[in-house]
C-alpha atoms as a PDB file:
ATOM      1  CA  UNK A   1       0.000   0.000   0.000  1.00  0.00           C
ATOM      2  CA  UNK A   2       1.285   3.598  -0.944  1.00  0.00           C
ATOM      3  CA  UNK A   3       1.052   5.835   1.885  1.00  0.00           C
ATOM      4  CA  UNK A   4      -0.054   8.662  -0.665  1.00  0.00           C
ATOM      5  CA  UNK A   5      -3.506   6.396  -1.442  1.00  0.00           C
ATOM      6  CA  UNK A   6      -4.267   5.732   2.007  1.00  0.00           C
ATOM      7  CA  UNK A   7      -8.012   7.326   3.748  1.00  0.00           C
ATOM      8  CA  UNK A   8      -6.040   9.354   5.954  1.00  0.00           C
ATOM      9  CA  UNK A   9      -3.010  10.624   3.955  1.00  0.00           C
ATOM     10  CA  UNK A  10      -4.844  14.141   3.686  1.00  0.00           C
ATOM     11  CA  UNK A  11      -5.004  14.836   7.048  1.00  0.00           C
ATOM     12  CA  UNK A  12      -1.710  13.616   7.645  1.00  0.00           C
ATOM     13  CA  UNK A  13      -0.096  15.883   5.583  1.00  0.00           C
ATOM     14  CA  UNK A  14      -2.008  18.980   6.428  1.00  0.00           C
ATOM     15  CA  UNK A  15      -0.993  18.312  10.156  1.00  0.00           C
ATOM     16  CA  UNK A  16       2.468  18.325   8.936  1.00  0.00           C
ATOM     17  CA  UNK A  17       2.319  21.499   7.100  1.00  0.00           C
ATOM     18  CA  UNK A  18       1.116  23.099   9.944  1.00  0.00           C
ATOM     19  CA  UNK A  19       3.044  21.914  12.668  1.00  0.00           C
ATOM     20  CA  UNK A  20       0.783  19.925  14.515  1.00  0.00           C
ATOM     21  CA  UNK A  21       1.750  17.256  16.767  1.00  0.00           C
ATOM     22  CA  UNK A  22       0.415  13.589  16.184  1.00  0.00           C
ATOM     23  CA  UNK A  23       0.815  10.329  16.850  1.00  0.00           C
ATOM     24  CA  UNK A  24       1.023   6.273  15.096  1.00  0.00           C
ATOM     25  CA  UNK A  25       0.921   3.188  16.632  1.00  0.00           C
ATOM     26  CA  UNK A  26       1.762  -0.406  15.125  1.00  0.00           C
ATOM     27  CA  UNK A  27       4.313   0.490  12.786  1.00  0.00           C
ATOM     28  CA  UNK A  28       7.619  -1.162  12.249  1.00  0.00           C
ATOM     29  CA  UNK A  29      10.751  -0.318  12.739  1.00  0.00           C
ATOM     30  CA  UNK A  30      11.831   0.242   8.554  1.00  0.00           C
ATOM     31  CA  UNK A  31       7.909   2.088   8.759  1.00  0.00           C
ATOM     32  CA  UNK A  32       8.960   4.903  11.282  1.00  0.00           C
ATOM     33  CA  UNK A  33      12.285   5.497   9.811  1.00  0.00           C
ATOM     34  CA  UNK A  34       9.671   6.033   6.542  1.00  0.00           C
ATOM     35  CA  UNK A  35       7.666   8.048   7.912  1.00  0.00           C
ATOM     36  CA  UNK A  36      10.325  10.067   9.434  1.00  0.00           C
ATOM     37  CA  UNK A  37      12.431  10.772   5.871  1.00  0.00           C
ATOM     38  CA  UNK A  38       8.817  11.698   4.593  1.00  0.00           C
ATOM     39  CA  UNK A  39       7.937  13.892   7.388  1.00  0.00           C
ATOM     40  CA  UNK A  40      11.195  15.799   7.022  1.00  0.00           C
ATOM     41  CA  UNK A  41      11.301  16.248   3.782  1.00  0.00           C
ATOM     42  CA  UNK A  42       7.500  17.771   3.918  1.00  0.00           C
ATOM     43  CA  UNK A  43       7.769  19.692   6.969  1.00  0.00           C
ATOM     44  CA  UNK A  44      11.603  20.860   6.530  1.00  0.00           C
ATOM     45  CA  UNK A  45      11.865  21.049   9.976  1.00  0.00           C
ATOM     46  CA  UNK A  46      13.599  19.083  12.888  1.00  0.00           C
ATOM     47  CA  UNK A  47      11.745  16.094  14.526  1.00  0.00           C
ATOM     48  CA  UNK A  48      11.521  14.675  17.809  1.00  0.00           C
ATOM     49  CA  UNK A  49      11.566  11.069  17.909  1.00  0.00           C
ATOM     50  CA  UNK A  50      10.992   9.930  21.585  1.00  0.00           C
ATOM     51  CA  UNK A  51      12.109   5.940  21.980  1.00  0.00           C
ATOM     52  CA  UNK A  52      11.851   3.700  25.042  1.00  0.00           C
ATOM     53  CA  UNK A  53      14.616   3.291  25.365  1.00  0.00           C
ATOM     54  CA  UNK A  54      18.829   5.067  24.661  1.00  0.00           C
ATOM     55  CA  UNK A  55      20.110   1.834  22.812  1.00  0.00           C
ATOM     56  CA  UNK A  56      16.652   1.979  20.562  1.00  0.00           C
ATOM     57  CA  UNK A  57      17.265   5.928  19.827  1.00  0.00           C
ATOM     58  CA  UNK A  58      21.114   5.284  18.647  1.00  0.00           C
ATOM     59  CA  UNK A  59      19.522   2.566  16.786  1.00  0.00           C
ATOM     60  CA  UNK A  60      17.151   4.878  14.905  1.00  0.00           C
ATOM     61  CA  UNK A  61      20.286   7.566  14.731  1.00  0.00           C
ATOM     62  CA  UNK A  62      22.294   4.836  12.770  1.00  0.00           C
ATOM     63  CA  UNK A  63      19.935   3.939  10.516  1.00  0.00           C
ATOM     64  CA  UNK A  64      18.296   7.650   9.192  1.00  0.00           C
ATOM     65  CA  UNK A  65      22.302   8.395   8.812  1.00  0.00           C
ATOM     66  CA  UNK A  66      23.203   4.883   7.430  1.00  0.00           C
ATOM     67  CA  UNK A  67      20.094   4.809   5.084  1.00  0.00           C
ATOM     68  CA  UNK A  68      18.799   8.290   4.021  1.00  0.00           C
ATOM     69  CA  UNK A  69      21.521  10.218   5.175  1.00  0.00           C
ATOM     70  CA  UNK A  70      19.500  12.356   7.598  1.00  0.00           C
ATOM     71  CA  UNK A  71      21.507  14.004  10.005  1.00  0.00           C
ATOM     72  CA  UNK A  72      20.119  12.583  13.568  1.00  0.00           C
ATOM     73  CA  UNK A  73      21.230  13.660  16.694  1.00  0.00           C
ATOM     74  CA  UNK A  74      20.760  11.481  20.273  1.00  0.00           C
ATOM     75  CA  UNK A  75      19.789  13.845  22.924  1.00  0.00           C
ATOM     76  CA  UNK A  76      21.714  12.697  26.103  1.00  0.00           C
ATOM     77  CA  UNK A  77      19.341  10.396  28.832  1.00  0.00           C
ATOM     78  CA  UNK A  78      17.737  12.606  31.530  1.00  0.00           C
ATOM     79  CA  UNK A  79      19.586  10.740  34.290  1.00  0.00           C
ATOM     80  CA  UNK A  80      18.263  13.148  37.389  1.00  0.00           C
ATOM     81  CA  UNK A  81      14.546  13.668  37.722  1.00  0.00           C
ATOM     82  CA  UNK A  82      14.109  17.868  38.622  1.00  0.00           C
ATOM     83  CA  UNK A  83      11.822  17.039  41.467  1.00  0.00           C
ATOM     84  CA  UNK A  84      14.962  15.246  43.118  1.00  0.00           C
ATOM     85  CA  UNK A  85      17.118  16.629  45.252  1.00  0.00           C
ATOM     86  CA  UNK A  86      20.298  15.563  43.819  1.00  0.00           C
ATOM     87  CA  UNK A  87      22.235  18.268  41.893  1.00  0.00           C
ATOM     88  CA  UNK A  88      21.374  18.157  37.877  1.00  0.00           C
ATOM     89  CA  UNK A  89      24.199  17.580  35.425  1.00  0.00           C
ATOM     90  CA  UNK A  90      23.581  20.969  33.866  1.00  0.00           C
ATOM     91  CA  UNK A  91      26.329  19.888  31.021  1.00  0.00           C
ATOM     92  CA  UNK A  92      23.579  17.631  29.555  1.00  0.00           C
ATOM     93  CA  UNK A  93      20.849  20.081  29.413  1.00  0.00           C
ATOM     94  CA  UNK A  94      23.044  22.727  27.800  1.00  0.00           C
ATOM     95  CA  UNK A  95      23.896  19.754  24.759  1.00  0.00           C
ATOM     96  CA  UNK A  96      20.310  19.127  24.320  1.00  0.00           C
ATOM     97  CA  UNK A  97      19.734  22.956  23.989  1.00  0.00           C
ATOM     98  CA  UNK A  98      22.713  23.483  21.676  1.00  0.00           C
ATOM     99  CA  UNK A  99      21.083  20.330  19.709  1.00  0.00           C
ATOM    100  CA  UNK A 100      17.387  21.700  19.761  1.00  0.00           C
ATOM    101  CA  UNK A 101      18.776  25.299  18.835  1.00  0.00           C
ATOM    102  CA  UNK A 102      21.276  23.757  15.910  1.00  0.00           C
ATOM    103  CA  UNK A 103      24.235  25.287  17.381  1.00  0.00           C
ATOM    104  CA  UNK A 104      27.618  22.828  17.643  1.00  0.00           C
END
């Protein structure tokens, strides 16, 4: 099946175009990484992929680089929660900025 003929492909893309969030369930593994070349390249902007776990998300990385050579970045694991009181390793939340504002 071609994602273009599908019921709900019109309402996918206008969600897209305007920046809406959504959601899918059931898909496989080569379907996200689909869906995630297709989104980019409609949308032109960054996406956030959220995984379950690290391992799965530099998974993902390896394969949008490996396969469609889309530049993916692994935002560091959120090893503190901010209702603790342990100190937070501020070093991580200053990469994930620097990734989520494109700066090096």
């Amino acid at each position: 099946m071609r994602l273009e003929t599908s019921s709900f492909f019109d309402s996918l893309v206008s969600n897209i175009r305007h920046g809406k969030s959504f959601t899918f369930t059931g898909l496989t593994t080569f379907s996200r990484l689909l869906l995630i070349k297709y989104i980019r390249k409609l949308s032109g902007k960054k996406i956030l992929f959220i995984t379950s776990t690290e391992q799965s998300a530099l998974r993902y990385s390896a394969d949008l680089e490996r396969l469609f050579e889309l530049e993916a970045v692994t935002l560091p694991y959120q090893n503190v929660s901010p209702y603790e009181m342990v100190n937070l390793n501020l070093y991580d939340y200053q990469k994930q900025i620097s990734i989520l504002l494109n700066q090096p």
